[in-house]
Protein backbone atom coordinates (compact mmCIF):
# COMPACT_ATOMS: atom_id res chain seq x y z
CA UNK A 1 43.60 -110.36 9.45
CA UNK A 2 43.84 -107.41 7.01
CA UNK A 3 40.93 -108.90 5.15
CA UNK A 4 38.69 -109.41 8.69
CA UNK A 5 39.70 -105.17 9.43
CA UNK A 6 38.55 -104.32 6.02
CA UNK A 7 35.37 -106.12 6.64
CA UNK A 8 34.97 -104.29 9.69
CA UNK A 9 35.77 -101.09 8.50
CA UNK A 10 33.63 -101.25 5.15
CA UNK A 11 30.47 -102.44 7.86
CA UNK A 12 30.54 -99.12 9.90
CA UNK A 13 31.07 -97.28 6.41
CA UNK A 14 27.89 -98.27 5.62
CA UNK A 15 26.29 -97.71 8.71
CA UNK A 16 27.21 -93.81 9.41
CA UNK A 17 28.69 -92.90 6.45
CA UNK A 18 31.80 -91.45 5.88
CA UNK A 19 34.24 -90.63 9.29
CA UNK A 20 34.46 -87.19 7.46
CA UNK A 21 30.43 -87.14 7.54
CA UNK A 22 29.89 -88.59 10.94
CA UNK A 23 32.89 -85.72 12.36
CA UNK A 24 30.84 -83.00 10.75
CA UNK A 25 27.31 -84.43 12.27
CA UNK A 26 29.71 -84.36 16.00
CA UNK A 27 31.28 -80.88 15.00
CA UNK A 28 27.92 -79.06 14.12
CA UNK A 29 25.81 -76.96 16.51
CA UNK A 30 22.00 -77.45 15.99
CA UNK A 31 19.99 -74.51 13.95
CA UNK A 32 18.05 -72.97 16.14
CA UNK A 33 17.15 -70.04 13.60
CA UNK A 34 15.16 -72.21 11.77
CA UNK A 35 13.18 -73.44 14.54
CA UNK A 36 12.48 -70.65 16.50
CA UNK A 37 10.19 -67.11 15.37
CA UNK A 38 12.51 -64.93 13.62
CA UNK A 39 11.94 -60.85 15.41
CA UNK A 40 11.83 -58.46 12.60
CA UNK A 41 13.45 -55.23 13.49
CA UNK A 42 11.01 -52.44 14.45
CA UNK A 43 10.54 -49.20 11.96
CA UNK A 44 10.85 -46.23 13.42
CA UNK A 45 8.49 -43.48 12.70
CA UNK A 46 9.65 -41.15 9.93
CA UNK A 47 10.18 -37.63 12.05
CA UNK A 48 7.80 -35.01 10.67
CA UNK A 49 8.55 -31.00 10.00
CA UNK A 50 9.13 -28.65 12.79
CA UNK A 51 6.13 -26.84 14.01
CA UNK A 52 7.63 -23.72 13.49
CA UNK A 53 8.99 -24.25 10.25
CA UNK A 54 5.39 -25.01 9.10
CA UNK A 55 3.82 -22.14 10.88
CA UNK A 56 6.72 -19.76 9.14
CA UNK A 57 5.78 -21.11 5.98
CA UNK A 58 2.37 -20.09 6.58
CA UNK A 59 3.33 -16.64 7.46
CA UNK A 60 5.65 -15.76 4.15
CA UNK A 61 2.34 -17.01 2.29
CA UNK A 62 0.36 -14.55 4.03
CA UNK A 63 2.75 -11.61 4.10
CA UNK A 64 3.05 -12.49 0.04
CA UNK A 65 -0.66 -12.67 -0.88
CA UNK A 66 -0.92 -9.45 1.18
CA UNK A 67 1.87 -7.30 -1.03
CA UNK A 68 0.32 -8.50 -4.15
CA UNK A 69 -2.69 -7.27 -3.19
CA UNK A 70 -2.04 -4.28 -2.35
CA UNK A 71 0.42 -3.94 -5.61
CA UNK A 72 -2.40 -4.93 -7.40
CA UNK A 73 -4.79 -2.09 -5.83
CA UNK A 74 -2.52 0.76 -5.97
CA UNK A 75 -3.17 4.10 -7.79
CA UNK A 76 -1.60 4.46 -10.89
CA UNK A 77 -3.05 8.05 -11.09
CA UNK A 78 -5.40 10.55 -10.82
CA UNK A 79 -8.60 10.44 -12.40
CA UNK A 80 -9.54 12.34 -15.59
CA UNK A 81 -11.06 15.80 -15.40
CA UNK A 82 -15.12 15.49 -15.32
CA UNK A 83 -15.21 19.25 -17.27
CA UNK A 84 -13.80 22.65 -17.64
CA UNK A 85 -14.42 23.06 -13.82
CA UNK A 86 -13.71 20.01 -12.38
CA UNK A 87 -9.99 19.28 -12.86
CA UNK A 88 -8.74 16.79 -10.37
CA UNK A 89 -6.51 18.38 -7.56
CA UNK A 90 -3.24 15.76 -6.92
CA UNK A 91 -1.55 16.21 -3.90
CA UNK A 92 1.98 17.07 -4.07
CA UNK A 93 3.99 13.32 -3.42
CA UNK A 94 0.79 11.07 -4.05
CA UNK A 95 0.60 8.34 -7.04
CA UNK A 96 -0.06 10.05 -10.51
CA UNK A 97 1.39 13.41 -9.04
CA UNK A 98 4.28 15.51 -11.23
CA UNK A 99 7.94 13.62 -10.17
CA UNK A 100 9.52 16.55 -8.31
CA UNK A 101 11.76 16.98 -5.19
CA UNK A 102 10.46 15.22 -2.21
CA UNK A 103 11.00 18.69 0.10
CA UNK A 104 9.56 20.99 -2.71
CA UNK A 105 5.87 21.49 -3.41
CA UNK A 106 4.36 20.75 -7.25
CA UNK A 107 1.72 23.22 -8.23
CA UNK A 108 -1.70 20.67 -8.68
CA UNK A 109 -3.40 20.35 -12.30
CA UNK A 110 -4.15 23.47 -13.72
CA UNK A 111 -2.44 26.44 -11.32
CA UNK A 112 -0.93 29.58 -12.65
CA UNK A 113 2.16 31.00 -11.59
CA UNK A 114 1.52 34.51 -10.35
CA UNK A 115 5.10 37.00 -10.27
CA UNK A 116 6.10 39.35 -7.93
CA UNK A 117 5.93 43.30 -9.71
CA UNK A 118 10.02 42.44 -10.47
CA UNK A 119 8.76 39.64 -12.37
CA UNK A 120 10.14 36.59 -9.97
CA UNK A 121 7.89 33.78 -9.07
CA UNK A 122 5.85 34.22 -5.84
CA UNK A 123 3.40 31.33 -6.21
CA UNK A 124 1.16 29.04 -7.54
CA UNK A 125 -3.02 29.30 -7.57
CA UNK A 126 -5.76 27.89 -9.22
CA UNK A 127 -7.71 29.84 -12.07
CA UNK A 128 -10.81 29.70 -10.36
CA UNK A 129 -12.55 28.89 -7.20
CA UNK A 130 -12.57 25.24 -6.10
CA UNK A 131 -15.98 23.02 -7.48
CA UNK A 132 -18.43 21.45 -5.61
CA UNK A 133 -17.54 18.12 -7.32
CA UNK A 134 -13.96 18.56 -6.73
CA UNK A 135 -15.11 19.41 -3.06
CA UNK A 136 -16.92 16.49 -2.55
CA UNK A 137 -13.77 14.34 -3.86
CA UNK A 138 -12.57 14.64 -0.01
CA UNK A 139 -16.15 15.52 1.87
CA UNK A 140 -18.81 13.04 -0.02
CA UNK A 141 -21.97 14.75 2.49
CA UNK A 142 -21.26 18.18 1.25
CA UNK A 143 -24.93 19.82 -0.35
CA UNK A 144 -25.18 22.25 -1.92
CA UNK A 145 -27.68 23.49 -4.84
CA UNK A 146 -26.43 24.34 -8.50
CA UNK A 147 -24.55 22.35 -10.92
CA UNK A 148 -21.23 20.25 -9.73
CA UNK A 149 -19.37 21.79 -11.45
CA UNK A 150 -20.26 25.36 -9.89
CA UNK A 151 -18.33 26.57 -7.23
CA UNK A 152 -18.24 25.39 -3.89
CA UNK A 153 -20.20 27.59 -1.36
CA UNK A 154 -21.80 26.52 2.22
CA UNK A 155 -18.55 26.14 3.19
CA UNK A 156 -16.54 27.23 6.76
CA UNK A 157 -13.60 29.05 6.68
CA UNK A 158 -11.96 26.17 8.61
CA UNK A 159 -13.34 23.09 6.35
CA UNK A 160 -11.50 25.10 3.33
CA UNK A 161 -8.31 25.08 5.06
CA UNK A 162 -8.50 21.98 6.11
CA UNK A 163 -9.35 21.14 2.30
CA UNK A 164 -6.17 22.40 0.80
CA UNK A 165 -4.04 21.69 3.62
CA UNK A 166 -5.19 18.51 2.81
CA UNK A 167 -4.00 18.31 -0.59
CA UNK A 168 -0.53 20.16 0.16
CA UNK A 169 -2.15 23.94 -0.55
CA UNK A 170 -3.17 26.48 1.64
CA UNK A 171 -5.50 29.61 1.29
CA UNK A 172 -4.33 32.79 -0.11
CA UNK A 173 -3.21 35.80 2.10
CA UNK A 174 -5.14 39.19 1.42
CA UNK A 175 -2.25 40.68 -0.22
CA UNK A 176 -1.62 37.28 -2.75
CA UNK A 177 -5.40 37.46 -3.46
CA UNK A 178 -5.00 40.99 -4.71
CA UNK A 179 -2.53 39.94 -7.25
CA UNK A 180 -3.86 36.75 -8.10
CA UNK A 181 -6.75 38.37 -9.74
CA UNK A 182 -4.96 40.38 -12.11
CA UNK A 183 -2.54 37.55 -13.29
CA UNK A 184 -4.30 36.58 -16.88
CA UNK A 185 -6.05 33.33 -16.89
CA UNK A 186 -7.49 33.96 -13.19
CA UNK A 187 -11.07 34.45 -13.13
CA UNK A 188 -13.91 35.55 -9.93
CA UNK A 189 -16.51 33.73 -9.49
CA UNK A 190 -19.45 36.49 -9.57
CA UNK A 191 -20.24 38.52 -6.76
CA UNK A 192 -19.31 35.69 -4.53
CA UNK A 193 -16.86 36.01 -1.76
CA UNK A 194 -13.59 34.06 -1.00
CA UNK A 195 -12.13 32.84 2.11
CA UNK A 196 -8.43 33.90 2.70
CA UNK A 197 -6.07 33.53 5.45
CA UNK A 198 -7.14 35.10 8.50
CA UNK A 199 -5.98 35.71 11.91
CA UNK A 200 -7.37 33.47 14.67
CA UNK A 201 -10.15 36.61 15.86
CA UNK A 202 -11.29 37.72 12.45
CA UNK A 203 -11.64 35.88 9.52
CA UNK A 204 -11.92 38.06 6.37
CA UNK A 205 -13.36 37.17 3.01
CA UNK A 206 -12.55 38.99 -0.19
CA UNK A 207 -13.92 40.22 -2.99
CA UNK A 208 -12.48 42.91 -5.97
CA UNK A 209 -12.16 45.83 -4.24
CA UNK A 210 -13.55 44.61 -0.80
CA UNK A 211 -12.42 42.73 2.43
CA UNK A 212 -14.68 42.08 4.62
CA UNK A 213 -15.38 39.90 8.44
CA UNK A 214 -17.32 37.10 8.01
CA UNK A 215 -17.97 34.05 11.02
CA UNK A 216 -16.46 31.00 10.73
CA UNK A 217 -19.23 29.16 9.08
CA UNK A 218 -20.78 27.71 5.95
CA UNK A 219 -22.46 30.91 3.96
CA UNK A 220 -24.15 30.63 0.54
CA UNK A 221 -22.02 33.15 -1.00
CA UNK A 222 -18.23 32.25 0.09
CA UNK A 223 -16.03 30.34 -1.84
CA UNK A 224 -12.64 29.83 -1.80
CA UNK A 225 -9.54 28.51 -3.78
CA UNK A 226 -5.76 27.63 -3.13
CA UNK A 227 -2.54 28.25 -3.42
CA UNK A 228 0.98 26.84 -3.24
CA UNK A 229 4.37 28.49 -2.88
CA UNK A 230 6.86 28.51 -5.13
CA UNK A 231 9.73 26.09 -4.59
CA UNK A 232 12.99 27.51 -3.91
């Protein structure tokens, strides 16, 4: 009997293996992974940079480029003197102008001190009259025959104040005038006349020894120069 089981037993061996082999083949579940399409996982798009970041970008570029050019265009000071005559006037506060307090005025290139008879200062002019070069530094159209660097005439009494107004100055008043001309290194131009500050109905032009009404227009023989008070 024993030797009629192991017969048996040894047959189905052979036919489906090992019991341990034929439990598996019962146990396991079919592959269906390597049958059917694998899905590979979508990519999501990569996100990009904010608009507004970008466009901020843009605009500290700009607002860059900008400063360095202008940095790169400033005025690092006033131009050389073109002769005896011609000597730049620098506005008190503007690039190449003497460092001084920001509320007091610096005398330009060139001015003289003039003193009061006790000897204090009173103020500030320029040795001569203004040039027709320096003139035309502020009013390019201005004509006028002669050299450039003779004195500007054809001149209104109101286009000279508006002149050294521009430049931090002002005309001289009768009385300054008067004094002016006797400070050494002050010098007239001639016989010509010179525009000083007037009152609104008259405006007077002066000359050594005279004052005299003129109309408030441009004249062949008025002049003018400026002056600047002293700073406290």
């Amino acid at each position: 009997m024993d030797a009629i089981a192991n017969g048996a037993l040894a047959d189905l061996t052979s036919r489906n293996g090992s019991p341990a082999a034929a439990s598996g083949r019962r146990g396991a579940r079919p592959d269906h992974g390597d049958r059917a399409e694998r899905t590979e996982p979508t990519a999501l798009p990569r996100a990009g940079l904010p608009g507004w970041l970008i466009a901020l970008t843009f605009v500290c570029i700009a607002l860059f480029v900008a400063g360095l050019v202008v940095f790169l265009r400033r005025d690092t000071g006033a131009r050389a003197p073109t002769g005896a005559n011609d000597a730049v006037h620098t506005a008190p506060g503007a690039p190449g102008a003497p460092v001084g307090k920001a509320a007091d005025p610096v005398p330009t290139s060139g001015m003289i001190l003039v003193r009061k008879p006790d000897g204090t200062p009173w103020f500030y002019v320029d040795p001569q009259p203004v040039s027709a070069s320096q003139f035309r530094q502020l009013f390019a159209k201005h004509e006028q025959a002669g050299a450039a660097s003779d004195p500007v005439v054809m001149v209104s009494y109101n286009e000279a104040r508006s002149y050294a107004q521009t430049l931090g100055c002002r005309l001289l008043t009768s009385d300054e005038w008067d004094s002016a001309i006797t400070t050494p290194g002050v010098r007239v131009a001639g016989d010509l006349l010179e525009w000083v500050e007037s009152p609104a109905d008259s405006k007077q032009v002066r000359q050594r020894g005279k004052t005299l009404a003129r109309p408030d227009t441009p004249q062949k023989d008025i002049t003018f120069r400026m002056a600047m008070r002293v700073a406290q």
